[in-house]
C-alpha atoms as a PDB file:
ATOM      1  CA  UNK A   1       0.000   0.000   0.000  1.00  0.00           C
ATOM      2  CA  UNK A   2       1.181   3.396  -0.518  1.00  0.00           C
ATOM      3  CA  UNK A   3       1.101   3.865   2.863  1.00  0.00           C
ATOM      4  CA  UNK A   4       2.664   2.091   5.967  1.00  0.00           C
ATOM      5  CA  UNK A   5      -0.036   0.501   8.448  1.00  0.00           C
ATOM      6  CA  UNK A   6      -0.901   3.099  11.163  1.00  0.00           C
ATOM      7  CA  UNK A   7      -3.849   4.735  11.596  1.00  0.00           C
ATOM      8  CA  UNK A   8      -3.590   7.828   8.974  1.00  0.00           C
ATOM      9  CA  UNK A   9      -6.856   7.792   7.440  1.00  0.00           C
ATOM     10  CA  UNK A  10      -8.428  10.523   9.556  1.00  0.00           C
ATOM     11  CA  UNK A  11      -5.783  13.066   8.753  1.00  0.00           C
ATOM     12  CA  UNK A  12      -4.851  14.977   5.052  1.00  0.00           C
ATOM     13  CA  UNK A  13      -2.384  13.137   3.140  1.00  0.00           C
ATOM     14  CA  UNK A  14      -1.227  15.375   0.100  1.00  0.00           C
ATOM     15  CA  UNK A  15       1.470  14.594  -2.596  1.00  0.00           C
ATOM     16  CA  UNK A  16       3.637  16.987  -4.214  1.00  0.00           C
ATOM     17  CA  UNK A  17       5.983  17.268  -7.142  1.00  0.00           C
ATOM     18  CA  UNK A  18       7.752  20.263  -5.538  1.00  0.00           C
ATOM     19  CA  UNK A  19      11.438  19.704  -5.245  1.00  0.00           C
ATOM     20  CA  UNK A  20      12.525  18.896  -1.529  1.00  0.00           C
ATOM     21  CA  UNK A  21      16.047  18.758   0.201  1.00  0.00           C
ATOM     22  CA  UNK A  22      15.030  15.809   2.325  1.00  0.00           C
ATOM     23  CA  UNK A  23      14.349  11.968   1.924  1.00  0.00           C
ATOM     24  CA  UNK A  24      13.438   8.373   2.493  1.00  0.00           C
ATOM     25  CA  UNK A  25      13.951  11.232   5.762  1.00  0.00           C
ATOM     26  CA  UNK A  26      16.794  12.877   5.999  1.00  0.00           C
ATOM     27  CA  UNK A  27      18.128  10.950   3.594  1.00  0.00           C
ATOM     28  CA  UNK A  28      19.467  11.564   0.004  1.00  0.00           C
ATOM     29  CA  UNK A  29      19.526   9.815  -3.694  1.00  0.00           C
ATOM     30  CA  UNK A  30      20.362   6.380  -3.859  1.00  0.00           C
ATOM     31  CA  UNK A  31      21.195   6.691  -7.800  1.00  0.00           C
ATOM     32  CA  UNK A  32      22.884   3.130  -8.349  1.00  0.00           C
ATOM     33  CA  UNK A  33      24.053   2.130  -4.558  1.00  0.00           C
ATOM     34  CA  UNK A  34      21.693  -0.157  -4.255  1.00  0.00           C
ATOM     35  CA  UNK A  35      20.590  -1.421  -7.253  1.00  0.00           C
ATOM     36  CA  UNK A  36      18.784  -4.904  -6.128  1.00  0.00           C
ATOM     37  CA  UNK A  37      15.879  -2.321  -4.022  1.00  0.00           C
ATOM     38  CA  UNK A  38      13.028  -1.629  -5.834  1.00  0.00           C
ATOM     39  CA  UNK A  39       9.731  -0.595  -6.113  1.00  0.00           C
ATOM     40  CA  UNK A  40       6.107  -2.383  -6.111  1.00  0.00           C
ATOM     41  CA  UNK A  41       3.786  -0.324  -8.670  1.00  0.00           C
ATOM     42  CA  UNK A  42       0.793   0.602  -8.459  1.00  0.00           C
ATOM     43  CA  UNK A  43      -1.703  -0.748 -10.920  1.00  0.00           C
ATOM     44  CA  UNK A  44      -2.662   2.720 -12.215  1.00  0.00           C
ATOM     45  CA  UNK A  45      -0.916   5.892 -11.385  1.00  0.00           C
ATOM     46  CA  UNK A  46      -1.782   8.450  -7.977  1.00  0.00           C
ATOM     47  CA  UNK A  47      -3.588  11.668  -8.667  1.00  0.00           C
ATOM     48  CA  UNK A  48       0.127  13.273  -8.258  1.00  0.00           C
ATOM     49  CA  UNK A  49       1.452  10.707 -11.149  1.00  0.00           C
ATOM     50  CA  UNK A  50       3.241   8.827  -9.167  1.00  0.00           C
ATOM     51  CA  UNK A  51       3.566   4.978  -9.267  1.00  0.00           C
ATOM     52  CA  UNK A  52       5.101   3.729  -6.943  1.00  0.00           C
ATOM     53  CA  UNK A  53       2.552   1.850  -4.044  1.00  0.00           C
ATOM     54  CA  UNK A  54       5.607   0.123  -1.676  1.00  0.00           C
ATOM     55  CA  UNK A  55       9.058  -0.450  -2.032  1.00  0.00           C
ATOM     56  CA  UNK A  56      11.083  -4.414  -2.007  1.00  0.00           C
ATOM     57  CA  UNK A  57      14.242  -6.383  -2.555  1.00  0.00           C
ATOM     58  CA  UNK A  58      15.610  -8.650  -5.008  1.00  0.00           C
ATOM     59  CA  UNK A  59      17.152 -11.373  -2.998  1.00  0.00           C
ATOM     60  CA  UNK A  60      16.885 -14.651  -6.209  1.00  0.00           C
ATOM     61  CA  UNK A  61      17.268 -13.412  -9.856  1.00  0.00           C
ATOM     62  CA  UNK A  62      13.381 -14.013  -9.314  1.00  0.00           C
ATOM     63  CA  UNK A  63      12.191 -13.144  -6.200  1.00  0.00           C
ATOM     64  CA  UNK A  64      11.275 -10.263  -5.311  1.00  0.00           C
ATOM     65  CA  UNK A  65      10.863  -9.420  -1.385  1.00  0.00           C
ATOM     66  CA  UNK A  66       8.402  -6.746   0.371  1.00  0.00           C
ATOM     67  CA  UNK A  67       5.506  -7.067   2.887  1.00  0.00           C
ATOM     68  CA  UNK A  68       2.134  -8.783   2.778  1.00  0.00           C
ATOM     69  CA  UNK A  69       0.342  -5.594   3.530  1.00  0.00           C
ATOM     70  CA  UNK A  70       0.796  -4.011   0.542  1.00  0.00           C
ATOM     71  CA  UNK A  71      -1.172  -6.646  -1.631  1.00  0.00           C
ATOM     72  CA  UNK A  72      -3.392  -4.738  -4.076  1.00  0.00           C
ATOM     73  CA  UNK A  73      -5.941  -7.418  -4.784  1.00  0.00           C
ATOM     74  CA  UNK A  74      -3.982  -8.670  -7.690  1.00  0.00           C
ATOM     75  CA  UNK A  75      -2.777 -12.064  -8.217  1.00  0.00           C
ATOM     76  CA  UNK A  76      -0.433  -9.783 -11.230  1.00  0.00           C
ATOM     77  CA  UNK A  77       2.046  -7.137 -10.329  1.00  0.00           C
ATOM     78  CA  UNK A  78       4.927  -5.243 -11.520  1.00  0.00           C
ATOM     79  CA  UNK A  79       8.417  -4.226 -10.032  1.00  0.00           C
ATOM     80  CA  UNK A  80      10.974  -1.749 -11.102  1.00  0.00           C
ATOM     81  CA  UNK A  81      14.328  -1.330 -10.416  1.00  0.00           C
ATOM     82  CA  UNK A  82      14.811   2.455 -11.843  1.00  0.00           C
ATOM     83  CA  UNK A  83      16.452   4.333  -9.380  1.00  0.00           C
ATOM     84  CA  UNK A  84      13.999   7.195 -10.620  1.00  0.00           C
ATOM     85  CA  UNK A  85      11.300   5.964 -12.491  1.00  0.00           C
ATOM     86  CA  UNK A  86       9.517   6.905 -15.935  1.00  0.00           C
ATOM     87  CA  UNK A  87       6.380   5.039 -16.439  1.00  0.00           C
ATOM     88  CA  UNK A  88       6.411   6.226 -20.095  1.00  0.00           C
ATOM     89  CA  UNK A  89      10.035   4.780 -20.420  1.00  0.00           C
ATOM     90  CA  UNK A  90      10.772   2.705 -16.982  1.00  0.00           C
ATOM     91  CA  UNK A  91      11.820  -0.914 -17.408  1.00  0.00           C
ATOM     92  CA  UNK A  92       9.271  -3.356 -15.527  1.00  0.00           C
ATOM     93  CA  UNK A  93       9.043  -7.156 -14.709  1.00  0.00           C
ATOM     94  CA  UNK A  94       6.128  -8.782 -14.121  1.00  0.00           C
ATOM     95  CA  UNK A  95       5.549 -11.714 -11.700  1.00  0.00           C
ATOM     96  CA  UNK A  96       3.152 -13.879  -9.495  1.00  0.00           C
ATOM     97  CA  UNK A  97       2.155 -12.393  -5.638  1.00  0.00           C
ATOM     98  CA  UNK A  98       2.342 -14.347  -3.219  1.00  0.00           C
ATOM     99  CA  UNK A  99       1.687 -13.639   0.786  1.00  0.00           C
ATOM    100  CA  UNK A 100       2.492 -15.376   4.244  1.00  0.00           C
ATOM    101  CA  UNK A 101      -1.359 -16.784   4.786  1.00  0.00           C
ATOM    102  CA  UNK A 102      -0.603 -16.419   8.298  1.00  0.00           C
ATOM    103  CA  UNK A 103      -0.614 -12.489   7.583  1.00  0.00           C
ATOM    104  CA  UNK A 104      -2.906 -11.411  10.379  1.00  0.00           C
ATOM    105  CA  UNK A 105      -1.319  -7.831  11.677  1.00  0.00           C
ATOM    106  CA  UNK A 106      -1.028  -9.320  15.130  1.00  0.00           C
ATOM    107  CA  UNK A 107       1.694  -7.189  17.095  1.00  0.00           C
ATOM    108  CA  UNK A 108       3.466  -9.983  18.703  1.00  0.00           C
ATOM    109  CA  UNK A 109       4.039 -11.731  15.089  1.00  0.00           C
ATOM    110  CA  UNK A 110       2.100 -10.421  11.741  1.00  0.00           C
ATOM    111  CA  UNK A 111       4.034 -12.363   9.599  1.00  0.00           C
ATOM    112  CA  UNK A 112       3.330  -9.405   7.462  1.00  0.00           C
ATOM    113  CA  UNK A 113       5.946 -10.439   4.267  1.00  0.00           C
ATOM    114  CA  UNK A 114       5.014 -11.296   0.988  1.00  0.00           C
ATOM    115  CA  UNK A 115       6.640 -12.331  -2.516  1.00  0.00           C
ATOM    116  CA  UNK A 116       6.474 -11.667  -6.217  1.00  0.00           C
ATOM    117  CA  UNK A 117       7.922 -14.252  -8.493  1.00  0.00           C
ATOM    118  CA  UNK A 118       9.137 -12.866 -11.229  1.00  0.00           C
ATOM    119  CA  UNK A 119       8.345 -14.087 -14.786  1.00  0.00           C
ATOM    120  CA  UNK A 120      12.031 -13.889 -16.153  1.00  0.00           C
ATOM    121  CA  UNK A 121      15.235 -13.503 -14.168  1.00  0.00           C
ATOM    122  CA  UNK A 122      16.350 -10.091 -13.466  1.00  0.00           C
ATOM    123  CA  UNK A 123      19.925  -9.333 -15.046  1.00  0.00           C
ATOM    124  CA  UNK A 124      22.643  -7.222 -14.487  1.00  0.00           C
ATOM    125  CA  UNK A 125      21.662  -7.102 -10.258  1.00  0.00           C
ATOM    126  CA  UNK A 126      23.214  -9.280  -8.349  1.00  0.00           C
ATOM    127  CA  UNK A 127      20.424 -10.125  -5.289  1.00  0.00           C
ATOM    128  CA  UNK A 128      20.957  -8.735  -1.957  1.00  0.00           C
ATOM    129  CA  UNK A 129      21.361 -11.021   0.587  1.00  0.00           C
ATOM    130  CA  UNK A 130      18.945 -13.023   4.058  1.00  0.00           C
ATOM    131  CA  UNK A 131      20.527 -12.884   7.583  1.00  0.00           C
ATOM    132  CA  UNK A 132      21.237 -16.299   8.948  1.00  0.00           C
ATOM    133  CA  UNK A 133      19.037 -17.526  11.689  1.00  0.00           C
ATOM    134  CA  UNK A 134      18.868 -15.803  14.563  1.00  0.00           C
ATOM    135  CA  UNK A 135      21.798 -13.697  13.626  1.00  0.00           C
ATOM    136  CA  UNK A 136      20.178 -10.844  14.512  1.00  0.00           C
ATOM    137  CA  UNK A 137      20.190 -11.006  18.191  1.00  0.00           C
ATOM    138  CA  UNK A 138      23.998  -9.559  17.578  1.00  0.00           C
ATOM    139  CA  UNK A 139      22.571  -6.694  17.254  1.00  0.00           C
ATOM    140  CA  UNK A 140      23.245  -3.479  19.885  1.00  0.00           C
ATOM    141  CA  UNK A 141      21.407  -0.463  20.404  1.00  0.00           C
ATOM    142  CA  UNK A 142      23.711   2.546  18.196  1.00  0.00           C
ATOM    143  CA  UNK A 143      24.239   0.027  15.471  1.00  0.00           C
ATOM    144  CA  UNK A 144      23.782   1.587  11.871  1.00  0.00           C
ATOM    145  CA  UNK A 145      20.646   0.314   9.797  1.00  0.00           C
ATOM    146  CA  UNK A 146      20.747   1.426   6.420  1.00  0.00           C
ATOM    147  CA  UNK A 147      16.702   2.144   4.964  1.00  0.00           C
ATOM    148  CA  UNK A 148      16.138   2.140   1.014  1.00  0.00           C
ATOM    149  CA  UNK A 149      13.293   2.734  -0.500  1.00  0.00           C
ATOM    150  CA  UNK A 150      11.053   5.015  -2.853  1.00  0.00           C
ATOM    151  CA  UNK A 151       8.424   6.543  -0.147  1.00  0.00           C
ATOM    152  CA  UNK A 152       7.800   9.875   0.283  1.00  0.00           C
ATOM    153  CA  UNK A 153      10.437  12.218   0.569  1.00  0.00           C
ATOM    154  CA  UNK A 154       9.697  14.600   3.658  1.00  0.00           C
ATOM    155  CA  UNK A 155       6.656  15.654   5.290  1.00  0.00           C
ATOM    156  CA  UNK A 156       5.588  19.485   5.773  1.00  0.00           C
ATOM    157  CA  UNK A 157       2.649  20.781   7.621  1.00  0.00           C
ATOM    158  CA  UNK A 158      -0.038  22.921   6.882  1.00  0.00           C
ATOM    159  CA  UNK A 159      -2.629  24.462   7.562  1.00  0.00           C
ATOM    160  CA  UNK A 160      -4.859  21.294   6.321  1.00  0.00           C
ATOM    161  CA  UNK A 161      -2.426  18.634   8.659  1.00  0.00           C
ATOM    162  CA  UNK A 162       0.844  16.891   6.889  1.00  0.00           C
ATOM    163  CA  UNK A 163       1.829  16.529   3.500  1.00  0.00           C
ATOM    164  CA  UNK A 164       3.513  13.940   1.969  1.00  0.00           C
ATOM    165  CA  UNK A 165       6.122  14.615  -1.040  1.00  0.00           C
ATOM    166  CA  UNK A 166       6.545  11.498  -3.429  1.00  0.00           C
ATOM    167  CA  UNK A 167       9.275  11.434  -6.324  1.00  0.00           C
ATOM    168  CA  UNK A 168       9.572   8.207  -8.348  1.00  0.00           C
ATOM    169  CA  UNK A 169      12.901   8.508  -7.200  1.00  0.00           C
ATOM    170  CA  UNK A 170      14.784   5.721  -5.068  1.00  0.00           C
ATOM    171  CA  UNK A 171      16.335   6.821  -1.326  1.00  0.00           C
ATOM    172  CA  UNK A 172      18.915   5.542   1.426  1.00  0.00           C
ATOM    173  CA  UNK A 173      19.227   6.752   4.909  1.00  0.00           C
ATOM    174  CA  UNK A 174      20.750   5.481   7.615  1.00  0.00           C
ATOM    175  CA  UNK A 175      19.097   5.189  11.160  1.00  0.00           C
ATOM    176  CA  UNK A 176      20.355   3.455  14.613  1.00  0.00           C
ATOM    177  CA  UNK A 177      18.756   0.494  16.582  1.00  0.00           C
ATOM    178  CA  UNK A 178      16.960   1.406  19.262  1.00  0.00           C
ATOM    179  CA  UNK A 179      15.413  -2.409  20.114  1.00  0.00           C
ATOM    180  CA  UNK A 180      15.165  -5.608  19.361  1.00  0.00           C
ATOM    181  CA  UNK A 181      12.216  -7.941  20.021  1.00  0.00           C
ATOM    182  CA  UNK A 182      11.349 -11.632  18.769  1.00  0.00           C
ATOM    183  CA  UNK A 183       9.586 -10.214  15.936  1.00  0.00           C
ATOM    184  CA  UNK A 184      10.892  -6.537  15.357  1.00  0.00           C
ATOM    185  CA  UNK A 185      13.483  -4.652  14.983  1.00  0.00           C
ATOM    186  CA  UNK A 186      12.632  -0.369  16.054  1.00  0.00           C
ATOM    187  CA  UNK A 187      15.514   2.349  14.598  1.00  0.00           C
ATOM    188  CA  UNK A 188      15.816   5.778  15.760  1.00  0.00           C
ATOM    189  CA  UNK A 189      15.096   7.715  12.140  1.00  0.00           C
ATOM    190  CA  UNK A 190      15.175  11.431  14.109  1.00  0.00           C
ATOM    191  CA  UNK A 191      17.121  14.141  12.507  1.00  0.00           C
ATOM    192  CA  UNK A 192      17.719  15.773  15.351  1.00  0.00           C
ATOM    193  CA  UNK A 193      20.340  12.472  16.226  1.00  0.00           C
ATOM    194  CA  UNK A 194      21.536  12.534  12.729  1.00  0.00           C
ATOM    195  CA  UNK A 195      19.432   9.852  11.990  1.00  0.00           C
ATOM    196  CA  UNK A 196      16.933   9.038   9.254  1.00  0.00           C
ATOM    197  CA  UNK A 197      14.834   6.242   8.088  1.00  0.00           C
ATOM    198  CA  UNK A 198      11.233   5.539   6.822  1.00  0.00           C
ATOM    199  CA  UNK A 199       8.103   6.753   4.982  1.00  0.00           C
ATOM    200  CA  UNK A 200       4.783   6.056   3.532  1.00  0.00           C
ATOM    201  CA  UNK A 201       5.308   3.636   0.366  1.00  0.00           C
ATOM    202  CA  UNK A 202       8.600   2.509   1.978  1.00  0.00           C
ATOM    203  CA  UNK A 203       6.882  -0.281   3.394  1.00  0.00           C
ATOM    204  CA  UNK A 204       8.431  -3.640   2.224  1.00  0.00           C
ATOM    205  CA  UNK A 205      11.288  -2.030   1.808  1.00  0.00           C
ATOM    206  CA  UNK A 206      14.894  -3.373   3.124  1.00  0.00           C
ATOM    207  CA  UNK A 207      17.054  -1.935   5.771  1.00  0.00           C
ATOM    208  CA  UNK A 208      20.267  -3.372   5.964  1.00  0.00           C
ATOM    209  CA  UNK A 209      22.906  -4.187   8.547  1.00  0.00           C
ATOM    210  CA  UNK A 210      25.094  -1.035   8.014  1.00  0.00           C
ATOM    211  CA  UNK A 211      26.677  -0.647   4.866  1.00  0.00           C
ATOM    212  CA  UNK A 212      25.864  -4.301   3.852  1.00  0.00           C
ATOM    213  CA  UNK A 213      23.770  -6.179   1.294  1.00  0.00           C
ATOM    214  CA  UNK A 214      22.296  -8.402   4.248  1.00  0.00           C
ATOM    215  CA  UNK A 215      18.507  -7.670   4.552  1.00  0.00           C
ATOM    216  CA  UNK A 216      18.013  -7.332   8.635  1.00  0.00           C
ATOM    217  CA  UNK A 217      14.089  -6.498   7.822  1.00  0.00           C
ATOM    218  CA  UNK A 218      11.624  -4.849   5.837  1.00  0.00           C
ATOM    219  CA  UNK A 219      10.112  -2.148   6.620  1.00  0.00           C
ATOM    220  CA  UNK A 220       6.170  -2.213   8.232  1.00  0.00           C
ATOM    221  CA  UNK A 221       5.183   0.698   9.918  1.00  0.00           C
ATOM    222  CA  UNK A 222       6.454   3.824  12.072  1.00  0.00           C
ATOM    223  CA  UNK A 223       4.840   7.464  13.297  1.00  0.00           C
ATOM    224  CA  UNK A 224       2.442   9.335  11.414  1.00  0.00           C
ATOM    225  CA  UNK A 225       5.467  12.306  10.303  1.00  0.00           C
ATOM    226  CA  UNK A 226       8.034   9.525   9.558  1.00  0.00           C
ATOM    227  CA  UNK A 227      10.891  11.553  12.242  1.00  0.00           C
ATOM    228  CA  UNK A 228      10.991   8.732  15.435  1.00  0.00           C
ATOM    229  CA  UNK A 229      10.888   5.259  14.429  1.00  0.00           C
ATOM    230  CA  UNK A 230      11.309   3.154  11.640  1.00  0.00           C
ATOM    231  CA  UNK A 231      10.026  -0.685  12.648  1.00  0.00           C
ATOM    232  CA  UNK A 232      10.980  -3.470  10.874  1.00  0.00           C
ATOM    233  CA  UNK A 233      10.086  -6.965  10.258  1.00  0.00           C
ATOM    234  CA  UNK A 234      12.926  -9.275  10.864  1.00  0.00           C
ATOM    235  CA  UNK A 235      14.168 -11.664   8.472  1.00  0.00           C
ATOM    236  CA  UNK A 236      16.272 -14.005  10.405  1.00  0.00           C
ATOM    237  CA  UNK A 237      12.802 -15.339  12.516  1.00  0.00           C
ATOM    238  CA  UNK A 238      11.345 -18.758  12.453  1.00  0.00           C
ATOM    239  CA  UNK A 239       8.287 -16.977  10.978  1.00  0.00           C
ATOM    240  CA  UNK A 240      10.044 -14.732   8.049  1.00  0.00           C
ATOM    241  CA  UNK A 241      12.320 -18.268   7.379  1.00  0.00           C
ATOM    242  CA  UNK A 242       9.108 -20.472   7.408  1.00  0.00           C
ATOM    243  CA  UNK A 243       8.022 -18.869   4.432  1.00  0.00           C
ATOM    244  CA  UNK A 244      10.527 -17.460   2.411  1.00  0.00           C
ATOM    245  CA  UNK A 245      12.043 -21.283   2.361  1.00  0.00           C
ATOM    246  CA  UNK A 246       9.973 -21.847  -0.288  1.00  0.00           C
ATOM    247  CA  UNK A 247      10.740 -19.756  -2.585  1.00  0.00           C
ATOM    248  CA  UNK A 248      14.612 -19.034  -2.038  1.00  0.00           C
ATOM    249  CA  UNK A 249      17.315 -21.154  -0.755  1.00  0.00           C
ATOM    250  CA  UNK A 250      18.142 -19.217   2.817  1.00  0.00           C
ATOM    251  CA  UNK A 251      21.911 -18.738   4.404  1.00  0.00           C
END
């Protein structure tokens, strides 16, 4: 969904082509850094003209990672993997969705991750990569999580409540962990700290274990202005395993 799952609905989302400094938050282009992250489209364009609904990872020449709550009632979907995308002249590759069917937005364990299988291997990207089981729990509050995605660029607010700038245009920042739980992962994404991190249509998205290719967990949710916290699926669960096993052969 363009959006991450919190409760927006009752307040004015907007989007904008005007040109912003910020992104992903406090963040900046990605151009080719991370070429294996891209973007779930929308099956017809926003009223702004933008396309892309969530963001995802290649981690098989044909697999295509994000989360289950962005399904948009289509068994058919596109990906890109234009680091700012032209729907007149973008390249696409279609595939097959597939979610967890234990998806049930429970806090203690969604099992909010989904799959598209692409038709045709993807080329000239080499996949990023899964965290081994359980690695995770390595992880320290300070470490660096690295967020990619092509959500909305900054937030300003009006007089009408916050707006919400979109771009076509594919985003890193980097945040710090600020917890770890069985099922999620929370990073400080506040620029006061120097820290940035997710938006809306960054959900599905990866964020990486510092400057790595290793997928720590996708992006699900965080606060209505996207400056706190960014919080993450993990990967390296029984759950997220259970499931992508199927589809990918896991470290």
């Amino acid at each position: 969904m363009r959006k991450l799952i919190i409760a927006a609905s009752a307040f004015v989302v907007a989007a904008s082509s005007t040109a912003v400094a910020l992104a992903i938050t406090n963040g900046g282009p990605d151009g080719n850094d991370h070429p294996w992250v891209g973007a779930l489209l929308a099956p017809h364009a926003f009223s702004d003209g933008t396309w892309e609904e969530c963001s995802g990872t290649l981690i098989s020449p044909t697999v295509f990672l994000t989360a289950a709550h962005c399904d948009e009632g289509e068994a058919r979907v596109a990906v890109t993997f234009e680091s700012s995308y032209d729907s007149a002249t973008g390249k696409t590759y279609w595939g097959t969705w597939h979610a967890d069917p234990l998806y049930n937005q429970a806090q203690s364990d969604p099992h909010d991750i989904a799959v598209v299988v692409l038709d045709k291997a993807v080329k000239g990207i080499a996949p990023a990569r899964l965290p081994k089981a359980g690695s995770l729990e390595a992880l320290r509050v300070g470490d660096p999580i690295t967020s990619v995605g092509y959500g909305a660029q900054s937030v300003t607010m009006g007089a009408g409540g916050a707006n919400f700038h979109y771009a076509d245009v594919r985003y890193f920042a980097t945040g710090s962990v600020n917890s770890l739980n069985a099922a999620w992962i929370r990073a400080s994404m506040n620029p006061a700290t120097g820290d940035g991190g997710t938006c809306y249509g960054d959900s599905g998205g990866p964020n990486f274990l510092g400057d790595t290719n290793i997928v720590a967990g996708t992006t699900i949710t965080g606060d209505f202005v996207c400056r706190a916290t960014n919080v993450d699926y993990r990967m390296d669960t029984e759950s997220a395993r259970s499931f992508l096993k199927t589809y990918v052969a896991l470290p």
